[in-house]
C-alpha atoms as a PDB file:
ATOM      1  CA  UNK A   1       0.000   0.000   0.000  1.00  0.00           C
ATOM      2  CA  UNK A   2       1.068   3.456  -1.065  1.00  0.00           C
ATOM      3  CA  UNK A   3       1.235   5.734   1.907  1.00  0.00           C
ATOM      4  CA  UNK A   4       0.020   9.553   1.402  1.00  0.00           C
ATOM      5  CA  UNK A   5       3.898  10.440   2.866  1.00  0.00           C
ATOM      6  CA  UNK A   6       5.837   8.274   0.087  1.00  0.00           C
ATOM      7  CA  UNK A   7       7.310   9.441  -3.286  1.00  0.00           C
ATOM      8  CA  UNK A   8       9.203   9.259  -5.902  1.00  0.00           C
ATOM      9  CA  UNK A   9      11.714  10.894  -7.516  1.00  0.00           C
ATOM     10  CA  UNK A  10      11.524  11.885 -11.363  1.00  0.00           C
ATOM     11  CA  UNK A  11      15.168  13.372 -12.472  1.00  0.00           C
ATOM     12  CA  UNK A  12      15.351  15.243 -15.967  1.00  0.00           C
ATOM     13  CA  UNK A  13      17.827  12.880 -17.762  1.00  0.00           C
ATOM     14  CA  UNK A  14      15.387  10.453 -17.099  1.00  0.00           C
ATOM     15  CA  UNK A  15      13.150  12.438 -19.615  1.00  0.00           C
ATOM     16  CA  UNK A  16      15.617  14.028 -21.472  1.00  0.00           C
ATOM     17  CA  UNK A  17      18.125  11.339 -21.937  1.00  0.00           C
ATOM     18  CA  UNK A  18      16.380   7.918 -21.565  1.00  0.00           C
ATOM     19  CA  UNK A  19      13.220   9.494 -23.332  1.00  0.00           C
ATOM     20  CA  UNK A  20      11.031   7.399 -21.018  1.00  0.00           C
ATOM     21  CA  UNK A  21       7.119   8.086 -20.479  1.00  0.00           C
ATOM     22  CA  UNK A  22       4.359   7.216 -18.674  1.00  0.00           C
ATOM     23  CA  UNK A  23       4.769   4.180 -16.518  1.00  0.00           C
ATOM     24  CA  UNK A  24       7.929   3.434 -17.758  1.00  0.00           C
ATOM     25  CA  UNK A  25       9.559   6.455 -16.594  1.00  0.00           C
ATOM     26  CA  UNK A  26       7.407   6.010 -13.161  1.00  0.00           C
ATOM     27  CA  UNK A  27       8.615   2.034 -12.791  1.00  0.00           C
ATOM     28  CA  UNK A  28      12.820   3.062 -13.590  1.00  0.00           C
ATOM     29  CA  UNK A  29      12.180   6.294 -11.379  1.00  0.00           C
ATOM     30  CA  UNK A  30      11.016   3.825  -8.574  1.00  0.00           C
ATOM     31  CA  UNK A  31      13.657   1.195  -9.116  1.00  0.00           C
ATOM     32  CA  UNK A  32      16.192   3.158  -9.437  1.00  0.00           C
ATOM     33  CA  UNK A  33      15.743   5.508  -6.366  1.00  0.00           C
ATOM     34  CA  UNK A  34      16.273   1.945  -4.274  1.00  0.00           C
ATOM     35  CA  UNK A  35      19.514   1.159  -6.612  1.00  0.00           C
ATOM     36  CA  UNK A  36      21.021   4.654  -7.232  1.00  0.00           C
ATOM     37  CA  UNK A  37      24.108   3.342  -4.778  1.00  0.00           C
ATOM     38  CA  UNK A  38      24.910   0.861  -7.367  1.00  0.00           C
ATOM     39  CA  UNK A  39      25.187  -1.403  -3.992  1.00  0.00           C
ATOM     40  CA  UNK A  40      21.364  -2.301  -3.900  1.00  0.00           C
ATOM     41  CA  UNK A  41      19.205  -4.647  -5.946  1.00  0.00           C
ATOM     42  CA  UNK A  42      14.976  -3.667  -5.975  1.00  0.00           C
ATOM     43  CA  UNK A  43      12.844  -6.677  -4.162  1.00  0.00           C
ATOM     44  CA  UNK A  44       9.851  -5.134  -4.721  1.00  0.00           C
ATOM     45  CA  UNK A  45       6.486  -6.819  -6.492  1.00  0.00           C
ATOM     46  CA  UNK A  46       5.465  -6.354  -9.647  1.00  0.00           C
ATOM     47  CA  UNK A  47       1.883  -5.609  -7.569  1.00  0.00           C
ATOM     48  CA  UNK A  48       3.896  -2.457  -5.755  1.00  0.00           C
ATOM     49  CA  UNK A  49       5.148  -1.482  -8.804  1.00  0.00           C
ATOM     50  CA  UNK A  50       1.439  -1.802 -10.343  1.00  0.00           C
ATOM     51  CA  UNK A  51      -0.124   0.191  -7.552  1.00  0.00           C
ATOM     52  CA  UNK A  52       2.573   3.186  -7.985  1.00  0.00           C
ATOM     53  CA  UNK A  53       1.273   3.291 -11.473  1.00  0.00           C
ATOM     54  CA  UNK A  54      -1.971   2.173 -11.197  1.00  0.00           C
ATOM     55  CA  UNK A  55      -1.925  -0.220 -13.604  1.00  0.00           C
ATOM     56  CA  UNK A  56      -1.686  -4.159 -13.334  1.00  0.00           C
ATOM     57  CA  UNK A  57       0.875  -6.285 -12.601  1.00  0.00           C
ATOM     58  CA  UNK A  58       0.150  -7.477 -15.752  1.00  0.00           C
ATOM     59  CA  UNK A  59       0.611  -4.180 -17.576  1.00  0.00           C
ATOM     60  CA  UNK A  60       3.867  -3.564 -15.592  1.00  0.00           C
ATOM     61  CA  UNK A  61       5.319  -6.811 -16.486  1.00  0.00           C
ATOM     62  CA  UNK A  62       5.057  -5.657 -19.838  1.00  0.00           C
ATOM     63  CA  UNK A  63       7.274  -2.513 -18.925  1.00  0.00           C
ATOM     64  CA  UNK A  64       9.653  -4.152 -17.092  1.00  0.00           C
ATOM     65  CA  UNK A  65      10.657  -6.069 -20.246  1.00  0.00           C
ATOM     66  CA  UNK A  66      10.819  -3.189 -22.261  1.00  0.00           C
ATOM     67  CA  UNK A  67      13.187  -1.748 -19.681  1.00  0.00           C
ATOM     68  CA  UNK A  68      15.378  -4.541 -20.065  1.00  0.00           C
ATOM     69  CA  UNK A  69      15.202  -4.790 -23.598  1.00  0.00           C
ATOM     70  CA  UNK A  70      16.217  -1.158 -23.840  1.00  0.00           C
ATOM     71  CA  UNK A  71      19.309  -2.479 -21.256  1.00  0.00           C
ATOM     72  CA  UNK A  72      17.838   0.494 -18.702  1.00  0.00           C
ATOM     73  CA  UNK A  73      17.855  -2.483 -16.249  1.00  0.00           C
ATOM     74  CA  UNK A  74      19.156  -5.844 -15.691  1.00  0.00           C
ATOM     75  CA  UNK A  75      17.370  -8.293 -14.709  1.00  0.00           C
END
């Protein structure tokens, strides 16, 4: 459950350089505010994910591959 106090962090290159959108840009911007240290690895659900975005987990699975495709993330 997303708490009213949470957030997350959208960074222009993320726009700008990546050119992501919609819930791709909100799915790397949440993974990668856990893994910015390049020390940490996201454990989340796809179902957190889904609920940031409020979409499926379904739908998100869908974006996570794209991310990986695009080699944004490894899997």
């Amino acid at each position: 459950m997303i708490k009213d106090e949470n957030y997350v962090s959208i960074q222009g290159w993320m726009i700008n350089s990546l050119k992501l959108k919609g819930n791709e840009l909100i799915i790397y911007a949440l993974i990668y505010g856990f893994t910015q240290d390049g020390e940490q690895w996201f454990e989340g659900s796809r179902q957190y994910l889904a609920e940031w975005c409020n979409s499926t987990k379904r739908g998100v699975q869908k974006n996570l591959k794209t991310l990986v495709e695009k080699g944004y993330l490894i899997k």
